[in-house]
C-alpha atoms as a PDB file:
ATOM      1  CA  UNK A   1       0.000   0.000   0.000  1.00  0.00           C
ATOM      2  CA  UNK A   2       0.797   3.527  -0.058  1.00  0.00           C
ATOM      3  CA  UNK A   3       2.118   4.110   3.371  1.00  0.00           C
ATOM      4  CA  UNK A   4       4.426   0.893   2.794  1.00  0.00           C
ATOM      5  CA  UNK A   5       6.076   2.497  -0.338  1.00  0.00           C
ATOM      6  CA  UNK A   6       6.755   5.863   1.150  1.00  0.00           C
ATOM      7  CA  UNK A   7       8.584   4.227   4.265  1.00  0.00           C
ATOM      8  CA  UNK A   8      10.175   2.116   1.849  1.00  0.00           C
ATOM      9  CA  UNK A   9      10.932   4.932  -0.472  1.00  0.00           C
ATOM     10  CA  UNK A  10      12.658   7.305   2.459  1.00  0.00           C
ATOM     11  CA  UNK A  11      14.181   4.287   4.947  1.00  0.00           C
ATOM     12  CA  UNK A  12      12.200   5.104   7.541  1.00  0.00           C
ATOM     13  CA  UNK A  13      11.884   1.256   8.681  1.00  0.00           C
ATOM     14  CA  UNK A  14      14.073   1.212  11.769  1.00  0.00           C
ATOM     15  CA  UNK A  15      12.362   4.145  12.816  1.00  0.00           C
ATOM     16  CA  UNK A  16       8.185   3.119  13.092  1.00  0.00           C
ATOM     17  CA  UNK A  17       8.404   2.982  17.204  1.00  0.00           C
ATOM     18  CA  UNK A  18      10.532   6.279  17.039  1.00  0.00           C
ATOM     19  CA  UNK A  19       8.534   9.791  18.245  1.00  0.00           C
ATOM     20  CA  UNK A  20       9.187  12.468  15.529  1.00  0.00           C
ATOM     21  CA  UNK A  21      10.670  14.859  18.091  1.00  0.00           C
ATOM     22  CA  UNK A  22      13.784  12.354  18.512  1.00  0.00           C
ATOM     23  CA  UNK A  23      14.387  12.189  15.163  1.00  0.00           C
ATOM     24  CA  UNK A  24      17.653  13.714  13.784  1.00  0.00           C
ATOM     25  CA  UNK A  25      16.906  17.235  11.885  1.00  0.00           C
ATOM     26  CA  UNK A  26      17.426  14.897   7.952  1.00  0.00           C
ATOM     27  CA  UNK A  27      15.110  12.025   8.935  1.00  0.00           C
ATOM     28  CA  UNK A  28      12.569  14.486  10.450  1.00  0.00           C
ATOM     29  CA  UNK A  29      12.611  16.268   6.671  1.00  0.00           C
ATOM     30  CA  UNK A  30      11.795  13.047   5.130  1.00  0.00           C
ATOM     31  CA  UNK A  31       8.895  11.994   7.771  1.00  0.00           C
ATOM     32  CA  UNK A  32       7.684  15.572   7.172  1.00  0.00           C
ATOM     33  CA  UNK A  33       7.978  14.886   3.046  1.00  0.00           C
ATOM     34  CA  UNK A  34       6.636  11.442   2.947  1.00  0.00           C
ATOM     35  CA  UNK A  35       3.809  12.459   4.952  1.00  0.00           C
ATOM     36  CA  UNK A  36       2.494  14.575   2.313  1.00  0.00           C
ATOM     37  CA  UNK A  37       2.454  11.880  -0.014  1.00  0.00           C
ATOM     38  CA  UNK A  38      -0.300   9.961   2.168  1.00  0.00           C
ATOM     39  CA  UNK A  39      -2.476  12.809   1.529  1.00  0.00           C
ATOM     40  CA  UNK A  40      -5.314  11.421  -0.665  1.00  0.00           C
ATOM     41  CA  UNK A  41      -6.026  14.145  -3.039  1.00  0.00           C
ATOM     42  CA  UNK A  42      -5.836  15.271  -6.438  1.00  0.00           C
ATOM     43  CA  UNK A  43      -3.450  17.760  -6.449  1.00  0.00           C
ATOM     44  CA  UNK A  44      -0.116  17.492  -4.209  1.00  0.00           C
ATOM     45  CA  UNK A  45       1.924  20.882  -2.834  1.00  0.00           C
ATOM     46  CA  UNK A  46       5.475  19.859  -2.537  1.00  0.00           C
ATOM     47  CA  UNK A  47       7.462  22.941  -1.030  1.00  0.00           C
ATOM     48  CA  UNK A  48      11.491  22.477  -1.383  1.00  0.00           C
ATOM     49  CA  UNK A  49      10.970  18.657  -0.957  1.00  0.00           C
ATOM     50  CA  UNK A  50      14.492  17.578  -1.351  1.00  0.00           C
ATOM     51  CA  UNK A  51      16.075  20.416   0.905  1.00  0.00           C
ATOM     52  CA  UNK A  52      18.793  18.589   3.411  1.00  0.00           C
ATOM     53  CA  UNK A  53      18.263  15.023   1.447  1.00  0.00           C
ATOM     54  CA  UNK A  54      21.187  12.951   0.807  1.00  0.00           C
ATOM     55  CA  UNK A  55      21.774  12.340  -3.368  1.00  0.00           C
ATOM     56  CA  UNK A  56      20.315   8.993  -2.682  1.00  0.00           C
ATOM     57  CA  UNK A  57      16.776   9.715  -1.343  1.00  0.00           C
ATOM     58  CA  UNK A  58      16.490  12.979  -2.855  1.00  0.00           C
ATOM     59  CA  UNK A  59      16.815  10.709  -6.530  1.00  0.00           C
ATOM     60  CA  UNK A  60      14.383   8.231  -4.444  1.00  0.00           C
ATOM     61  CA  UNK A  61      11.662  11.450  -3.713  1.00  0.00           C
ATOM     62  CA  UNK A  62      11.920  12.604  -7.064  1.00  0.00           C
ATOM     63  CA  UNK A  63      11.425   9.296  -8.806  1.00  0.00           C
ATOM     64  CA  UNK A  64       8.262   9.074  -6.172  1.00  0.00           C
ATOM     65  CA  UNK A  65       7.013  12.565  -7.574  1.00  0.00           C
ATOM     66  CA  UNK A  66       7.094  11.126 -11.031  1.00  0.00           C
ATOM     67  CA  UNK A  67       5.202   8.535 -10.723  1.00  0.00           C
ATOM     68  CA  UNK A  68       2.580  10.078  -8.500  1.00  0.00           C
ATOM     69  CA  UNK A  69       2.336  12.400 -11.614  1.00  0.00           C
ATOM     70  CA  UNK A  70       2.614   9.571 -14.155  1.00  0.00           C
ATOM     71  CA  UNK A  71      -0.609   8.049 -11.962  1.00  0.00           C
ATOM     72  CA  UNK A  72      -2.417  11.747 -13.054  1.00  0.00           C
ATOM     73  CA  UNK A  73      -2.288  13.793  -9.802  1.00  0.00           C
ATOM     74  CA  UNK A  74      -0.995  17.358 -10.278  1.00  0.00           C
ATOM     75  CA  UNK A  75       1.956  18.216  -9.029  1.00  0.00           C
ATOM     76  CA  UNK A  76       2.800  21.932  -7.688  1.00  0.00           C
ATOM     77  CA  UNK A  77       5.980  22.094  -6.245  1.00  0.00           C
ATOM     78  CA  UNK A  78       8.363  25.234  -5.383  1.00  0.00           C
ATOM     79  CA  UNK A  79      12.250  24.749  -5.659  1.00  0.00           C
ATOM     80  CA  UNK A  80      15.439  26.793  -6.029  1.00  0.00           C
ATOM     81  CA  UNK A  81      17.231  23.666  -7.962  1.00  0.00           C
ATOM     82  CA  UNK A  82      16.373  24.401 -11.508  1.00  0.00           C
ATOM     83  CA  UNK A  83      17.919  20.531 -12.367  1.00  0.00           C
ATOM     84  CA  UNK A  84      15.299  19.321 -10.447  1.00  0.00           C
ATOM     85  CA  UNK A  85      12.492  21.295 -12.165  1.00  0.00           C
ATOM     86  CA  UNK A  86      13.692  20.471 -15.739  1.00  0.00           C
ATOM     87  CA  UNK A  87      14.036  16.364 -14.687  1.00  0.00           C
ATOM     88  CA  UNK A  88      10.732  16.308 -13.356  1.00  0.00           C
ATOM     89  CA  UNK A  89       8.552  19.211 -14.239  1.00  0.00           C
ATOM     90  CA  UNK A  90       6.380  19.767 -17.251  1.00  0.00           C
ATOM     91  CA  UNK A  91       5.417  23.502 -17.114  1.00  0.00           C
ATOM     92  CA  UNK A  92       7.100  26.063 -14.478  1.00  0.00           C
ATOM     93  CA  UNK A  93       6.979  29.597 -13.267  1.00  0.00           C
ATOM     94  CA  UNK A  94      10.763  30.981 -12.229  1.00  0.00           C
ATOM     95  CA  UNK A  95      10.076  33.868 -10.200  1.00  0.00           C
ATOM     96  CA  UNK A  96      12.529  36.589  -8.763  1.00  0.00           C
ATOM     97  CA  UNK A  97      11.807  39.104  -5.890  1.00  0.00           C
ATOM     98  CA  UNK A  98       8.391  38.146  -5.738  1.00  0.00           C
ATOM     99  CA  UNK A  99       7.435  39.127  -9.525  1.00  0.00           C
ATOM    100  CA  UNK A 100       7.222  36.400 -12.177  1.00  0.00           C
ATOM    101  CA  UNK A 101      10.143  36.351 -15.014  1.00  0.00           C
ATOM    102  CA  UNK A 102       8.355  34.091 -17.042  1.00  0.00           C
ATOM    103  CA  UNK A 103       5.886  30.777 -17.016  1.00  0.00           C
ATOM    104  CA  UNK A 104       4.818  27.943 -19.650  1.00  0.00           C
ATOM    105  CA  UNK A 105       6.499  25.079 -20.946  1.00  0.00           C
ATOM    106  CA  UNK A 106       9.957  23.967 -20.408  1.00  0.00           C
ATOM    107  CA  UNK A 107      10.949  23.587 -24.204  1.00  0.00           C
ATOM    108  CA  UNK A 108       8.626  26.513 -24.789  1.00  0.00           C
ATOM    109  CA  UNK A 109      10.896  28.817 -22.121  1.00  0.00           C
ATOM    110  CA  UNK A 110      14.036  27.312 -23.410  1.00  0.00           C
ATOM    111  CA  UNK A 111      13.258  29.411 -27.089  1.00  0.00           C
ATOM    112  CA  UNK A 112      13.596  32.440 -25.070  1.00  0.00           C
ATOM    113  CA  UNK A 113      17.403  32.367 -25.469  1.00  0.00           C
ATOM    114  CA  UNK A 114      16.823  30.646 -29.529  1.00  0.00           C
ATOM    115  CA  UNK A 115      17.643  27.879 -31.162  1.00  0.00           C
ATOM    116  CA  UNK A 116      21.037  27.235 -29.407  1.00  0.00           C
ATOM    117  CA  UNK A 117      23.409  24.416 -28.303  1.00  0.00           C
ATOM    118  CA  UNK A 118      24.930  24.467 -24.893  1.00  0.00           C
ATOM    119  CA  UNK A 119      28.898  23.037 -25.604  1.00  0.00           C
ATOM    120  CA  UNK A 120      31.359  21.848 -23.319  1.00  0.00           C
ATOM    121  CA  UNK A 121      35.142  21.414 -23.471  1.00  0.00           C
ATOM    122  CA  UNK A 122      37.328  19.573 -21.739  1.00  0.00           C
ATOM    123  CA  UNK A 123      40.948  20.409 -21.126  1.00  0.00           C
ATOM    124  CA  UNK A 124      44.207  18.692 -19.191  1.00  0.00           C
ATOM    125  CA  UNK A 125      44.423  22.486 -18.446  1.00  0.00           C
ATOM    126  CA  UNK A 126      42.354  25.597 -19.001  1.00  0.00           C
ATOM    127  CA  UNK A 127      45.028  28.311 -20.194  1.00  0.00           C
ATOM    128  CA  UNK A 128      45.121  31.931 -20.237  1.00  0.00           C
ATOM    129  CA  UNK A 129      45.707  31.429 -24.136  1.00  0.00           C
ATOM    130  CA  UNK A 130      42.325  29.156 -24.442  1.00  0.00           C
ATOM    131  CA  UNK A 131      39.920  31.714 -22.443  1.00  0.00           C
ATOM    132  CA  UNK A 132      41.669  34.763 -24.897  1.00  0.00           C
ATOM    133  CA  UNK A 133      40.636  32.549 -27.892  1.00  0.00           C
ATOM    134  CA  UNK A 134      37.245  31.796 -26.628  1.00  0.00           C
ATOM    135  CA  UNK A 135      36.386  35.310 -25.912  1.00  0.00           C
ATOM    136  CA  UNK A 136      37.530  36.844 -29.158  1.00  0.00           C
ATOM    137  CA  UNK A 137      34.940  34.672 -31.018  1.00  0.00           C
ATOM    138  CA  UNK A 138      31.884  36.801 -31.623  1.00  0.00           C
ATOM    139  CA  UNK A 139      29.534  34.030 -32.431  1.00  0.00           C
ATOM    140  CA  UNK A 140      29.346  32.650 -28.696  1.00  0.00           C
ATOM    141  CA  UNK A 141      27.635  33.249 -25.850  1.00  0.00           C
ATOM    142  CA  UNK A 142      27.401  32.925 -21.925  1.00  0.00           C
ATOM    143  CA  UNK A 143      31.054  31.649 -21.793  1.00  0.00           C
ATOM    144  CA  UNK A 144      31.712  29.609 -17.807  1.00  0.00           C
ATOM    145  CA  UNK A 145      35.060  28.661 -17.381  1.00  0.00           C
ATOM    146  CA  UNK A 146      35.569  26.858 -14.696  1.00  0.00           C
ATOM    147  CA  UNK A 147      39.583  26.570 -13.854  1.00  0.00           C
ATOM    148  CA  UNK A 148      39.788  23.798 -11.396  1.00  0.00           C
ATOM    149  CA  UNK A 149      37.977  21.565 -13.218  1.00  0.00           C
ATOM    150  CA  UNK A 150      39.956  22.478 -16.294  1.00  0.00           C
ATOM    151  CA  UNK A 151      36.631  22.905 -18.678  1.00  0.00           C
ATOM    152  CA  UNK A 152      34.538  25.780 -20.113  1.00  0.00           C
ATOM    153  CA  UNK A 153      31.394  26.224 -21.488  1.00  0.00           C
ATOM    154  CA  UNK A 154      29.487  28.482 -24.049  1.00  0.00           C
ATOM    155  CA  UNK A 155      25.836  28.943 -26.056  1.00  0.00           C
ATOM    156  CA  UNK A 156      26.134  29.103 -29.792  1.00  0.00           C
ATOM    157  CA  UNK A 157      22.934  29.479 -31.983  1.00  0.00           C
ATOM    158  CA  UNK A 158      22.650  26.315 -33.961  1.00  0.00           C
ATOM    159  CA  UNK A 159      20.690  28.081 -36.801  1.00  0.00           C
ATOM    160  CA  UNK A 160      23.917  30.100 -37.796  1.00  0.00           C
ATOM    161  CA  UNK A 161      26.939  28.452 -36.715  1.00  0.00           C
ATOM    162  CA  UNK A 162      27.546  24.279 -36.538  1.00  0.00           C
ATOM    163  CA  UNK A 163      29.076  23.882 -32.426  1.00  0.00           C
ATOM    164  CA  UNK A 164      31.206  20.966 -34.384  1.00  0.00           C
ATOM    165  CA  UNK A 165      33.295  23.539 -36.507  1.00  0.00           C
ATOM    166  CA  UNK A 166      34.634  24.847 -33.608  1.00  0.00           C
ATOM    167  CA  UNK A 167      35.081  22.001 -31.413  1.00  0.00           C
ATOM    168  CA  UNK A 168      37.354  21.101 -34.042  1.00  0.00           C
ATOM    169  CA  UNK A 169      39.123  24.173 -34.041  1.00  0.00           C
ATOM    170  CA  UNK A 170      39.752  23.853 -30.658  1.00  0.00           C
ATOM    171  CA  UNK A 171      40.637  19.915 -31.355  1.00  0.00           C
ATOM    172  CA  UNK A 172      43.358  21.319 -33.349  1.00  0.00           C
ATOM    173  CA  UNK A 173      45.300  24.421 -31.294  1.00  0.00           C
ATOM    174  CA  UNK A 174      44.430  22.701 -27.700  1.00  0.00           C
ATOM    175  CA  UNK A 175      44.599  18.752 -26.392  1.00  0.00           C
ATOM    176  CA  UNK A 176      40.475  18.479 -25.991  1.00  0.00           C
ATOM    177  CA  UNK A 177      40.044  15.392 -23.313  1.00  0.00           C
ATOM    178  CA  UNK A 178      36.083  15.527 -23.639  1.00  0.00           C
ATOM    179  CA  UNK A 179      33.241  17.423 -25.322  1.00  0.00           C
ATOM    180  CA  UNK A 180      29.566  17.792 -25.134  1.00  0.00           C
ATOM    181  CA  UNK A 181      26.944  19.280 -27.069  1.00  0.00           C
ATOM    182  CA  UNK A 182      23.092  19.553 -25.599  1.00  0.00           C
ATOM    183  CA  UNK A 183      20.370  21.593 -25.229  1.00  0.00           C
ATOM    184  CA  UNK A 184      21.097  24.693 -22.793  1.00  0.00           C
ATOM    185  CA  UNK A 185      20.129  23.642 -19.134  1.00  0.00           C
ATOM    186  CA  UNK A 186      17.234  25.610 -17.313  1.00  0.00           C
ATOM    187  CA  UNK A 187      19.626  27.363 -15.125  1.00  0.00           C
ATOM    188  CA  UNK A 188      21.365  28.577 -17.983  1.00  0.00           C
ATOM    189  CA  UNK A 189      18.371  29.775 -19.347  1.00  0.00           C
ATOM    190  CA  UNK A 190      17.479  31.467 -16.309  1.00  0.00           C
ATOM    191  CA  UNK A 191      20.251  33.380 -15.940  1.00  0.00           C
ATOM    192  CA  UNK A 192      20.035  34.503 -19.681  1.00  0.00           C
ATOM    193  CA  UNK A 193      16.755  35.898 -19.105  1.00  0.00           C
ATOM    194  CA  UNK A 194      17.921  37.439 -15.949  1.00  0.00           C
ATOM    195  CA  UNK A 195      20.425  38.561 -17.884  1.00  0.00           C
ATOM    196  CA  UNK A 196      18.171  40.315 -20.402  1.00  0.00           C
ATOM    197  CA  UNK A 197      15.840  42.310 -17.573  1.00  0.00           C
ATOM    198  CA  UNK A 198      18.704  44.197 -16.024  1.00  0.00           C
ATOM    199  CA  UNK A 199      20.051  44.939 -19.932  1.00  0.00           C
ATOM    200  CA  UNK A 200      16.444  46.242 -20.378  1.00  0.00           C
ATOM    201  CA  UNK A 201      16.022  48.318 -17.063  1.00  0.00           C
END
């Protein structure tokens, strides 16, 4: 039954004879989480569900939210973690001191910033000589490097330029360990549209 999956779902076995108010702070999050999902109802409010969850459970709750929304029940849920909104969440609202950026579909939103490619690089070492290159080429956008991890990233709009052309570039001037070409994550989105507002203040 249901109550049997949740306490199955957040490993709350050894804990059935325990009183809530001797629970540690983490497994007093999940009894307060799992709890909701007994609610019999058609529509479940979910508010920061996976705050203070370790990477196992919190990959446990949200494969629980997807199938309660696979089952039909609707799903409203507030988050900061925009990975978590695009794995499990079909339409969203990002909002930002209280006034809303923008709302509808995810692959609707993700148009706001075009028809782009998100690419990564990998490097045995990001150099002063790869982030001058990078930046002097006018065709990319929202350029991360990231210096420990020895890798950078950038937006390109896949309607004008082909990523490919200068990943191989790259392949050819720099020793490449790893590259990746997707569709730009939420966050990145986000941040492009936040990006906009103050350009348009």
């Amino acid at each position: 039954n249901q109550i049997d999956k949740v306490i199955n779902i957040f490993e709350l076995e050894q804990y059935l004879n325990t009183k809530a108010g001797d629970l540690s702070g983490g497994y007093r999050r999940r009894l307060q989480v799992a709890k909701a999902f007994l609610v019999q109802s058609p529509i479940l409010i979910l508010d920061e569900p996976t705050e203070g969850m370790d990477p196992i459970i919190k990959q446990q709750c949200l494969k629980l939210i997807k199938m309660e929304a696979q089952s039909g029940r609707t799903i409203l849920l507030t988050t900061q973690r925009l990975d978590e909104a695009e794995e499990i969440c079909n339409s969203i609202i990002i909002i930002k001191n209280g006034s809303t950026l923008i709302q509808g579909p995810i692959n609707e939103i993700k148009k706001v910033i075009g028809e782009s490619f998100q690419v990564k690089l990998c490097f045995d070492q990001v150099t002063a000589e790869i982030e001058a290159e990078i930046r002097k080429m006018k065709m990319i956008e929202e350029v991360n490097i990231n210096y420990k991890e020895s890798y950078l990233e950038f937006i390109i709009n896949k309607k004008v330029y082909n990523p490919l052309e200068i990943i191989n570039q790259f392949t050819q001037n720099h020793c490449v360990t790893k590259f990746e070409v997707k569709e730009p994550s939420l966050e990145t989105v986000f941040m492009k549209i936040i990006q906009r507002k103050e350009e348009n203040k």
